[in-house]
PDB file of N, CA and C in Angstrom:
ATOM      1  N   UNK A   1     111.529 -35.426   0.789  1.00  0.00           N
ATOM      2  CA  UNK A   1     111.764 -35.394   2.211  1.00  0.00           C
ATOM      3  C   UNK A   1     111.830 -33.935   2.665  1.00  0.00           C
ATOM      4  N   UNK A   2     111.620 -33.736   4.119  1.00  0.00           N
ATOM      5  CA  UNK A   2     111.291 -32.678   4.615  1.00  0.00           C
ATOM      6  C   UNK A   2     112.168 -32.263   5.917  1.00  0.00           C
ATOM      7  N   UNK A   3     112.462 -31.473   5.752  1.00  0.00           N
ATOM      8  CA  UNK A   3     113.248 -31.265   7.369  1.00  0.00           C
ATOM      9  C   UNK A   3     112.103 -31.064   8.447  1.00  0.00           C
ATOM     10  N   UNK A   4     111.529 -31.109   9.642  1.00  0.00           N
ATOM     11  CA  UNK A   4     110.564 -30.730  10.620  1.00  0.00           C
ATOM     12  C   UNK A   4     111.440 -29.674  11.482  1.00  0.00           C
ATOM     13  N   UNK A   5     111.334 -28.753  12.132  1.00  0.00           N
ATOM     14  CA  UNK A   5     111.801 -28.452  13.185  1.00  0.00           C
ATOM     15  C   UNK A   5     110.874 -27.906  14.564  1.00  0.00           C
ATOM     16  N   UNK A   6     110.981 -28.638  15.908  1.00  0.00           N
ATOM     17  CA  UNK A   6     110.031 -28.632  16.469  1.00  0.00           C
ATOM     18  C   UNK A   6     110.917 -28.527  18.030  1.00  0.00           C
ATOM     19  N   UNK A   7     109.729 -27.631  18.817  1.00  0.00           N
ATOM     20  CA  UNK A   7     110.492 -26.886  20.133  1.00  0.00           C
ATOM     21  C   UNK A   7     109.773 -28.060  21.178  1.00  0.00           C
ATOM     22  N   UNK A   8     110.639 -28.733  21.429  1.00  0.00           N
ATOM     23  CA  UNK A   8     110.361 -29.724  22.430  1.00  0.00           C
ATOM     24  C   UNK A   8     110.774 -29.782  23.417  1.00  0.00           C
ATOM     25  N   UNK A   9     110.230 -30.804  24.485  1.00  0.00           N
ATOM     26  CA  UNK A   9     110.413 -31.020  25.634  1.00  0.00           C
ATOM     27  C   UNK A   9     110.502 -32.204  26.451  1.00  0.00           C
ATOM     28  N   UNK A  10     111.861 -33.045  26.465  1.00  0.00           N
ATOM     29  CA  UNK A  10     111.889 -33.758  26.775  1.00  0.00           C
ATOM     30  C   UNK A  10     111.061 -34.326  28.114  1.00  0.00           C
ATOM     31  N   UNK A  11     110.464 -35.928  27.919  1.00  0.00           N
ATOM     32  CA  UNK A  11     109.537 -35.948  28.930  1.00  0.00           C
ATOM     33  C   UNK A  11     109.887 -36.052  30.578  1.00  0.00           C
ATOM     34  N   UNK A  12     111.246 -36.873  30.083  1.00  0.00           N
ATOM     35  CA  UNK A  12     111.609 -37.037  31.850  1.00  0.00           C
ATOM     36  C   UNK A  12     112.463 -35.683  31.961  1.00  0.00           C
ATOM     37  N   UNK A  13     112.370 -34.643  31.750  1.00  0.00           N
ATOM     38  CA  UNK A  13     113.290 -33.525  32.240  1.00  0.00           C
ATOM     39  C   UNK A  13     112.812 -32.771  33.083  1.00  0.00           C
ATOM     40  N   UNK A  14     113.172 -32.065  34.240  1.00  0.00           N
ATOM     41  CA  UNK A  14     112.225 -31.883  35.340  1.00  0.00           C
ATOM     42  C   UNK A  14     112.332 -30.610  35.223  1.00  0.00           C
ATOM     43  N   UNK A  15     113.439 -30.130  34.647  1.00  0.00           N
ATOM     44  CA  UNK A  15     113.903 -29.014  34.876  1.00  0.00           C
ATOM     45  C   UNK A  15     113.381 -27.808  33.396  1.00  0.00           C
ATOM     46  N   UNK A  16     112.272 -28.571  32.848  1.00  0.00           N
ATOM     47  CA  UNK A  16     111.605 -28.258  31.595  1.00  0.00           C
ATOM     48  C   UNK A  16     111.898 -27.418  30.232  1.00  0.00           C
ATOM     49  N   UNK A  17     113.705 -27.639  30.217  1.00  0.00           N
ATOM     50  CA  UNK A  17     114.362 -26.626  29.184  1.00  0.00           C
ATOM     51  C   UNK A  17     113.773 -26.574  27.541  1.00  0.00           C
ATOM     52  N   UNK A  18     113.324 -26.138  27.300  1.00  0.00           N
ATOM     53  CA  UNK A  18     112.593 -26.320  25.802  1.00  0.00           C
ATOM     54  C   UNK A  18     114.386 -26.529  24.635  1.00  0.00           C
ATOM     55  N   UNK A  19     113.898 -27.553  23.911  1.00  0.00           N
ATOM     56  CA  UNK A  19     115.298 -27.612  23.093  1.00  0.00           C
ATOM     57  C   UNK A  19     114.801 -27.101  21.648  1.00  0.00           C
ATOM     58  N   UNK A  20     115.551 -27.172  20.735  1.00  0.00           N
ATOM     59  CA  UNK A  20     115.066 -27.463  18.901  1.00  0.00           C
ATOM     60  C   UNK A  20     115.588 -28.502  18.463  1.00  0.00           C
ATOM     61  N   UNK A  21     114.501 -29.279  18.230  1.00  0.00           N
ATOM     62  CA  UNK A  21     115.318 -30.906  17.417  1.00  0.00           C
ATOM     63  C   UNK A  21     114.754 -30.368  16.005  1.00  0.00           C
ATOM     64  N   UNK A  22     115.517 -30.773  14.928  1.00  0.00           N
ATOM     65  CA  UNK A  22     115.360 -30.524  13.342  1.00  0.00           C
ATOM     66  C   UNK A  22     115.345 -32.205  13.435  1.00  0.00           C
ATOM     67  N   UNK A  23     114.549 -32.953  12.342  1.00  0.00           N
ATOM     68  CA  UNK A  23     114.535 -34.057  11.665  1.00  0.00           C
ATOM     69  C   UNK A  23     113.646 -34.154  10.460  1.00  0.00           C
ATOM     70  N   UNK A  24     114.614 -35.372   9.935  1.00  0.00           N
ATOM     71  CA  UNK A  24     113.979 -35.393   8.382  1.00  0.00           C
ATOM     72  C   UNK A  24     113.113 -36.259   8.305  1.00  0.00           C
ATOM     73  N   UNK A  25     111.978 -35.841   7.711  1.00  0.00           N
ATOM     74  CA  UNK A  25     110.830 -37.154   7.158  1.00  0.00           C
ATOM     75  C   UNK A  25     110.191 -36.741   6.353  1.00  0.00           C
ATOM     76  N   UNK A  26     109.185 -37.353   5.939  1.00  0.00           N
ATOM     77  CA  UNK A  26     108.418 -37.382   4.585  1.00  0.00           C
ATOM     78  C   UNK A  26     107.254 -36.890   4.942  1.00  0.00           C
ATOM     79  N   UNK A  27     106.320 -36.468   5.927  1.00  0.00           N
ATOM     80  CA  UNK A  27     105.694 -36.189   6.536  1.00  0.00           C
ATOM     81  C   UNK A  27     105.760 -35.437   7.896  1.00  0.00           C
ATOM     82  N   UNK A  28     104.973 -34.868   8.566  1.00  0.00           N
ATOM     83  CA  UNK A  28     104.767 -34.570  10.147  1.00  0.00           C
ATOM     84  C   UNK A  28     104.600 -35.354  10.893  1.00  0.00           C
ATOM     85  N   UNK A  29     103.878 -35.975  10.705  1.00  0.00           N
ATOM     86  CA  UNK A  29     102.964 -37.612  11.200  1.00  0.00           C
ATOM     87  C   UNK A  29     104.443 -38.569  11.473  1.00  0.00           C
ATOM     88  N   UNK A  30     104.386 -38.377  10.690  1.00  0.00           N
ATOM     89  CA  UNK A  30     106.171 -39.636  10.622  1.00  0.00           C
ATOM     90  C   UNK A  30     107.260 -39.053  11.481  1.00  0.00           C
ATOM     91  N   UNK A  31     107.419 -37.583  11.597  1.00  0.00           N
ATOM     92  CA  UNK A  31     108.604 -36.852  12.092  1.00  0.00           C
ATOM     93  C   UNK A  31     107.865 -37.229  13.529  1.00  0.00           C
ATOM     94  N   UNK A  32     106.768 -36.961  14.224  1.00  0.00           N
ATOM     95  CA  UNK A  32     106.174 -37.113  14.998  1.00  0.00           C
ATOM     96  C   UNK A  32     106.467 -38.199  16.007  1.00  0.00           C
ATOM     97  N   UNK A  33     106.218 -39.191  14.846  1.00  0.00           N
ATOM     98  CA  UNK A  33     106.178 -40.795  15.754  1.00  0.00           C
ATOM     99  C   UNK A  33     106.959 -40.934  16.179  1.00  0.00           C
ATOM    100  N   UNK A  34     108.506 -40.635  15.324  1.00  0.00           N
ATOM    101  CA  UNK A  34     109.885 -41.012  15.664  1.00  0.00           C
ATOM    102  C   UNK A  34     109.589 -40.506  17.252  1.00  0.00           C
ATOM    103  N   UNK A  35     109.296 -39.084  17.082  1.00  0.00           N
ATOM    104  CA  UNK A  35     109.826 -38.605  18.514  1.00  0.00           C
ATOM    105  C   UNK A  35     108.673 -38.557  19.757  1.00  0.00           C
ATOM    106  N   UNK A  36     107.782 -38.712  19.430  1.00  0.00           N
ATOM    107  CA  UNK A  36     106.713 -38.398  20.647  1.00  0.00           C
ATOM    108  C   UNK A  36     106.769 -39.295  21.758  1.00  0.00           C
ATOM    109  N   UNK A  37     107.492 -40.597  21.954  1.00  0.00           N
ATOM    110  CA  UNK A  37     107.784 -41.050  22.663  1.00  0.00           C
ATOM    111  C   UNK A  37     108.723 -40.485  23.473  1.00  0.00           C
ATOM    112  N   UNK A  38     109.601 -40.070  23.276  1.00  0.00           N
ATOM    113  CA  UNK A  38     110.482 -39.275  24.363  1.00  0.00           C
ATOM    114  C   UNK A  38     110.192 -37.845  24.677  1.00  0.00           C
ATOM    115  N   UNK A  39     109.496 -36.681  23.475  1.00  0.00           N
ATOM    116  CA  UNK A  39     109.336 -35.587  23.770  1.00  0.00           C
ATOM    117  C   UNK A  39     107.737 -34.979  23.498  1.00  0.00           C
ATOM    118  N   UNK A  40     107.523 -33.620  24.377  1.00  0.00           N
ATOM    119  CA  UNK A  40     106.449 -33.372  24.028  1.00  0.00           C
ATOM    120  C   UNK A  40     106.326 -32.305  23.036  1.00  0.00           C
ATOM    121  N   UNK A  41     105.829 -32.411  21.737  1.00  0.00           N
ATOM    122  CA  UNK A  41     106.458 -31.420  20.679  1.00  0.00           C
ATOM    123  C   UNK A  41     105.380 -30.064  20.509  1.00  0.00           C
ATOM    124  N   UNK A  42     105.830 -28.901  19.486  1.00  0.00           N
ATOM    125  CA  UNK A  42     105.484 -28.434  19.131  1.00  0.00           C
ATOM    126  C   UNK A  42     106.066 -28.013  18.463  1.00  0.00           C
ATOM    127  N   UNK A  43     105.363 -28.192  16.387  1.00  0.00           N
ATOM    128  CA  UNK A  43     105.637 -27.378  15.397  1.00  0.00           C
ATOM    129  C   UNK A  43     106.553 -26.547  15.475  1.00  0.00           C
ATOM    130  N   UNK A  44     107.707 -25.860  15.141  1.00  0.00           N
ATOM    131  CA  UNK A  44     108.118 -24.762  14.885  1.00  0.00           C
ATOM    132  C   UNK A  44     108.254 -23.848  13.084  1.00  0.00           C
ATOM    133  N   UNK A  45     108.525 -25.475  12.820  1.00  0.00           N
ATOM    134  CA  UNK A  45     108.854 -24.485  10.930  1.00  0.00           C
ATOM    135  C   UNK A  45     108.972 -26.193  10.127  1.00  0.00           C
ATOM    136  N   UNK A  46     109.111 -25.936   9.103  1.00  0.00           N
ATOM    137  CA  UNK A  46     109.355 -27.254   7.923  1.00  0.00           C
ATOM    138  C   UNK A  46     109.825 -26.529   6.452  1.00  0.00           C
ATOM    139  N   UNK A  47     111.353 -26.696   6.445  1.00  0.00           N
ATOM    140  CA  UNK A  47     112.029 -27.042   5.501  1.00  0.00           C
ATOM    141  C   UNK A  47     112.485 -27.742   3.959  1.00  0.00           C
ATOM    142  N   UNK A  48     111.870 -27.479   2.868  1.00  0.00           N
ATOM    143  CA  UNK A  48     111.843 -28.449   1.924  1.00  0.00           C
ATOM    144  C   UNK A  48     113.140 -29.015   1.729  1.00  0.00           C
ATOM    145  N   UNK A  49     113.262 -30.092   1.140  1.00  0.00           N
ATOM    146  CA  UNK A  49     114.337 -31.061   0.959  1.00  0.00           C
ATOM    147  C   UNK A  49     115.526 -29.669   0.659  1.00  0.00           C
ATOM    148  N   UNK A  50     115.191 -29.438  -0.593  1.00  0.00           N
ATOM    149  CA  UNK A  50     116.462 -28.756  -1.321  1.00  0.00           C
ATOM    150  C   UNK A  50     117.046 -27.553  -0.672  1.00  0.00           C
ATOM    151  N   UNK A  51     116.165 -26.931   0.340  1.00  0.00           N
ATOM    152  CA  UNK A  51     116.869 -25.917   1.201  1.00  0.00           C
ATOM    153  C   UNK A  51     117.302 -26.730   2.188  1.00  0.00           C
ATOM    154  N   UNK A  52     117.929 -27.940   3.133  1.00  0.00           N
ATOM    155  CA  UNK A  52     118.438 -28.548   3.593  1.00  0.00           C
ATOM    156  C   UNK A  52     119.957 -28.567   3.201  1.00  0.00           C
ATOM    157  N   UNK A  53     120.928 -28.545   4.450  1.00  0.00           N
ATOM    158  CA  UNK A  53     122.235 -28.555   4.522  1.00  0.00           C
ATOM    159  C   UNK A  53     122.443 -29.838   4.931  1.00  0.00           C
ATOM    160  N   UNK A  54     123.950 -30.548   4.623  1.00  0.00           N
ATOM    161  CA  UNK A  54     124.390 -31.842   5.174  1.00  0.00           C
ATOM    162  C   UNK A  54     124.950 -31.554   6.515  1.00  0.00           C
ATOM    163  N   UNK A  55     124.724 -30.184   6.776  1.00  0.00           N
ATOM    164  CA  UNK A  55     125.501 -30.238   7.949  1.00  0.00           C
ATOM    165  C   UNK A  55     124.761 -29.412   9.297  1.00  0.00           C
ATOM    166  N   UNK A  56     123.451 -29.645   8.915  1.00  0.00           N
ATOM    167  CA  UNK A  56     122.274 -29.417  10.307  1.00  0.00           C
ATOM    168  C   UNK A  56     122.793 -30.351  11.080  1.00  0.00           C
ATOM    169  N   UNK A  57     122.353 -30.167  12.318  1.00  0.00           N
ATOM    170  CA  UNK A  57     122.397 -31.061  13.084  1.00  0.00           C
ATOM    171  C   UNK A  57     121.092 -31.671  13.462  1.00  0.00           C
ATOM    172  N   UNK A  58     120.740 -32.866  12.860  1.00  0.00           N
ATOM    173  CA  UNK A  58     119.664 -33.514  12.875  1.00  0.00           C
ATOM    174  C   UNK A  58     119.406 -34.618  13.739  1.00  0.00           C
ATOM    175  N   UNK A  59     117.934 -34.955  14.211  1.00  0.00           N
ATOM    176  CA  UNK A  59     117.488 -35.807  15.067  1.00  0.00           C
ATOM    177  C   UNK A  59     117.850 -37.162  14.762  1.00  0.00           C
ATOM    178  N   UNK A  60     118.260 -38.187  14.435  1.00  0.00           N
ATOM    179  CA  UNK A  60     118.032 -39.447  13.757  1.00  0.00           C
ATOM    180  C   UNK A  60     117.364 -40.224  14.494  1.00  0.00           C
ATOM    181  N   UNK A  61     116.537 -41.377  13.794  1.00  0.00           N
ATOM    182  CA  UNK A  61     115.941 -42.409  14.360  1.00  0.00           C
ATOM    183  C   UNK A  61     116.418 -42.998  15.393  1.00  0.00           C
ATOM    184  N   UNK A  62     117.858 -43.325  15.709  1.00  0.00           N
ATOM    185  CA  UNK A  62     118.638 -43.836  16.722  1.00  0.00           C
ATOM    186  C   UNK A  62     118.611 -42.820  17.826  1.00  0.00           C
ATOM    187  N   UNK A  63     118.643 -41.747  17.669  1.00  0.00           N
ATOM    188  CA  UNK A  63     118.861 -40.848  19.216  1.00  0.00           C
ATOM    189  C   UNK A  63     120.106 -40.423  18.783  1.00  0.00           C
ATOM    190  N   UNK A  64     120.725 -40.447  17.739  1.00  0.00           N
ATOM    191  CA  UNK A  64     122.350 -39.913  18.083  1.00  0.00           C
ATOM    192  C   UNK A  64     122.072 -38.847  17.294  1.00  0.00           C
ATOM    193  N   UNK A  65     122.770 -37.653  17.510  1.00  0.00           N
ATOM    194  CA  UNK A  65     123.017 -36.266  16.580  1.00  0.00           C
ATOM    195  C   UNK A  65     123.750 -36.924  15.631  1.00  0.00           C
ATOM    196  N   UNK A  66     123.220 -36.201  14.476  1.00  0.00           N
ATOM    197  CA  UNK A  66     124.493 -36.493  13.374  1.00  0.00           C
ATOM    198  C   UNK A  66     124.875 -34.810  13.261  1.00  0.00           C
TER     199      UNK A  66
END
């Protein structure tokens, strides 16, 4: 698994603040899907598993920060 981290932009935000969501997947493609429905992304960096902390604050599938 992979951390993604990608400078996005939520779609309904009018006010167009670019954020950083970090999330984990096994792929880009996959980190992607989760989110392209709500944001419009762009690449920033990717993380291998073992340089990963438990205590990023990561995207999850649900929408909630962990």
């Amino acid at each position: 698994m992979t951390q993604f981290i990608f400078a996005a932009i939520r779609r309904t935000d009018l006010s167009n603040r670019i954020q950083k969501i970090r999330i984990n997947a096994d792929t880009e493609l996959q980190a992607r899907a989760i989110l392209a429905r709500e944001f419009v992304l762009v690449l920033a960096g990717k993380i291998p598993e073992k340089n990963t902390s438990k205590f990023d604050r990561t995207f999850t599938q649900g929408g909630i920060y962990a």
